[in-house]
Protein backbone atom coordinates (compact mmCIF):
# COMPACT_ATOMS: atom_id res chain seq x y z
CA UNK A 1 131.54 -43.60 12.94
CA UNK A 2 130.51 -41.83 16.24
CA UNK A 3 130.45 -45.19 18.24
CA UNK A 4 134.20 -45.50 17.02
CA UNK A 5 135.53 -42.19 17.52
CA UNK A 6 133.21 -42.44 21.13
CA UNK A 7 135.15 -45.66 22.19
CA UNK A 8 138.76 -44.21 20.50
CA UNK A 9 138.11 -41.28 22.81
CA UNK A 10 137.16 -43.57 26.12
CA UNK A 11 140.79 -45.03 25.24
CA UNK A 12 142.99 -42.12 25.45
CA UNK A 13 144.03 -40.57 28.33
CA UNK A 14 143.43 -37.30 29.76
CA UNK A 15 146.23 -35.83 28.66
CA UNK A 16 145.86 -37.46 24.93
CA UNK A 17 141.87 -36.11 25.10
CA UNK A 18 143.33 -32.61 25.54
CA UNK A 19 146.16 -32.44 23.10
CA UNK A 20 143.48 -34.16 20.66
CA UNK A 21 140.92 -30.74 21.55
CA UNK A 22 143.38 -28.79 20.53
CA UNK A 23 144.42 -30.37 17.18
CA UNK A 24 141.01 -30.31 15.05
CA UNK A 25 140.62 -31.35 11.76
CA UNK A 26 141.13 -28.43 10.02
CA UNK A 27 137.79 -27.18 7.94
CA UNK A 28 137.17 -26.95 4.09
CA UNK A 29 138.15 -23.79 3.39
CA UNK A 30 141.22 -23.49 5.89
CA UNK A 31 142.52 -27.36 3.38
CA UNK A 32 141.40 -25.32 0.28
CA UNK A 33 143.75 -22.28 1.15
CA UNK A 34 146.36 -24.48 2.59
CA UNK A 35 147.20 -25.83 -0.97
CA UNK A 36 149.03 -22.57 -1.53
CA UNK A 37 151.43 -22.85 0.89
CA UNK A 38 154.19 -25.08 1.13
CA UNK A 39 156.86 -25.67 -1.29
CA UNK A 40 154.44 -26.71 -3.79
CA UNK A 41 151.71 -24.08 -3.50
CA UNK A 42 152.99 -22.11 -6.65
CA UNK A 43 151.48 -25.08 -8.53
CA UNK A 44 148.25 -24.94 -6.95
CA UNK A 45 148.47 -20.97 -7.34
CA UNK A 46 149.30 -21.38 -11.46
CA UNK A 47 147.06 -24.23 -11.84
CA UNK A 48 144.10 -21.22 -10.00
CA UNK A 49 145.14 -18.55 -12.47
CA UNK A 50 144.79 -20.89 -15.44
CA UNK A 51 141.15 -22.37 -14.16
CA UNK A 52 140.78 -18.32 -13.81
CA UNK A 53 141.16 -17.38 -16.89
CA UNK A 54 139.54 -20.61 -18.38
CA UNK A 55 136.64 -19.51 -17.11
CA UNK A 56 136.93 -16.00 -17.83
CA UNK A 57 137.02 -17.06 -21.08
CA UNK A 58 134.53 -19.11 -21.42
CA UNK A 59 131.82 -16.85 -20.19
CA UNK A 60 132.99 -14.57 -22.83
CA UNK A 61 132.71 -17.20 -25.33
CA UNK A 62 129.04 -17.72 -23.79
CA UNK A 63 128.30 -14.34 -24.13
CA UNK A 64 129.52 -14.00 -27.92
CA UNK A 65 127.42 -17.64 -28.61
CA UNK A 66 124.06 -15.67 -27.03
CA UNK A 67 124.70 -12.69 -29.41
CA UNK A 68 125.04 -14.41 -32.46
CA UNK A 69 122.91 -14.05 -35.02
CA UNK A 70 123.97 -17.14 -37.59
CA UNK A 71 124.19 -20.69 -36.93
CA UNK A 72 127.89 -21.25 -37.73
CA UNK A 73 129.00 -18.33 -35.30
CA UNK A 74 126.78 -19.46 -32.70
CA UNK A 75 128.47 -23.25 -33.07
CA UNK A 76 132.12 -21.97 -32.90
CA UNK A 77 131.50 -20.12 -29.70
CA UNK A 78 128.75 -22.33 -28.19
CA UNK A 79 131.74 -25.07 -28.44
CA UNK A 80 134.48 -22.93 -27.65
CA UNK A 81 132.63 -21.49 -24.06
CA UNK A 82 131.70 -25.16 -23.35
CA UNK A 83 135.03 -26.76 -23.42
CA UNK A 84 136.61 -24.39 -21.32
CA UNK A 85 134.20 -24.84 -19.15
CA UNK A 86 134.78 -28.17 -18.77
CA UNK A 87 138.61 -27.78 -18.52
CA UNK A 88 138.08 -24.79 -16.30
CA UNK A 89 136.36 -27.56 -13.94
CA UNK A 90 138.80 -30.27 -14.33
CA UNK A 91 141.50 -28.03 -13.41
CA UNK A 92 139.35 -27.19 -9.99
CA UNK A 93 138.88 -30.58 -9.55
CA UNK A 94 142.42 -31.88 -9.96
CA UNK A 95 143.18 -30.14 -6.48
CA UNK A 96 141.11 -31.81 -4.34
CA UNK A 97 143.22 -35.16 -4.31
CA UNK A 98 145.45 -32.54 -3.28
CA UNK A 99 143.57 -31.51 -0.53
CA UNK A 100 142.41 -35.15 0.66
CA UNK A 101 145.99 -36.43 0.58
CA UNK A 102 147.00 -33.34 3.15
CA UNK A 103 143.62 -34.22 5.33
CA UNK A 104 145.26 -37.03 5.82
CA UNK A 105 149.21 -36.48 6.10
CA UNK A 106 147.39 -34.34 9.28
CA UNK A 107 146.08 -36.70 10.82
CA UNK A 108 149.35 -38.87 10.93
CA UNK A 109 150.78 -36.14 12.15
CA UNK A 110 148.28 -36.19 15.00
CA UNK A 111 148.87 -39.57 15.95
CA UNK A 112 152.71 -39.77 15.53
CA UNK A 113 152.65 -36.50 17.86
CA UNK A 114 150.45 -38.58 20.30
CA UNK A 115 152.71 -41.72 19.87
CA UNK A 116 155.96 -39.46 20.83
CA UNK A 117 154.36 -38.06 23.85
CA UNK A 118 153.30 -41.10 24.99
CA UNK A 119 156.98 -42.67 24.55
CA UNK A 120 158.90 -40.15 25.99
């Protein structure tokens, strides 16, 4: 990948090499917080509170299944904590298409910006 982005870079122009320094890929954590802007950020922001709480719970639940003292207890909240555990975690992970697909709607953005300069 560095041989391509090396000969990409020998390609540009000056001027394209410094309006490319100034447009980084963004980082991890500025994409992760970037899901909650926008006009569909309150989804991301509900779909946080619910993975939240999901997990909230579920620690309880694990709590509760460590303090109990018969089998049948134990099962309901052993069970209980573990499936919202694994929602908890789906719901986490459902964002990150989320993210990618924005990595990437950047990136065009880059290169139509680049295209327009060079055009007009």
């Amino acid at each position: 990948m560095d041989n391509l982005d090396q000969l990409i870079s020998e390609a540009l122009s000056a001027e394209d090499r410094a309006l490319l320094a100034e447009m980084q890929e963004p980082g991890f954590f500025s994409l992760g917080l970037g899901l909650f802007r926008g006009p569909n950020g309150w989804v991301s922001a509900v779909l946080m509170a619910v993975q939240s709480l999901m997990f909230l719970a579920s620690i309880w639940c694990g709590w509760r299944f460590f303090t109990e003292t018969e089998v049948l207890g134990a099962l309901r909240w052993g069970l209980s904590g573990a499936v919202l555990a694994i929602v908890a975690t789906q719901l986490k992970m459902a964002l990150m298409p989320q993210m990618q697909a924005d990595r990437i709607l950047q990136a065009l953005r880059r290169i139509e910006l680049i295209a327009l300069r060079r055009r007009g």
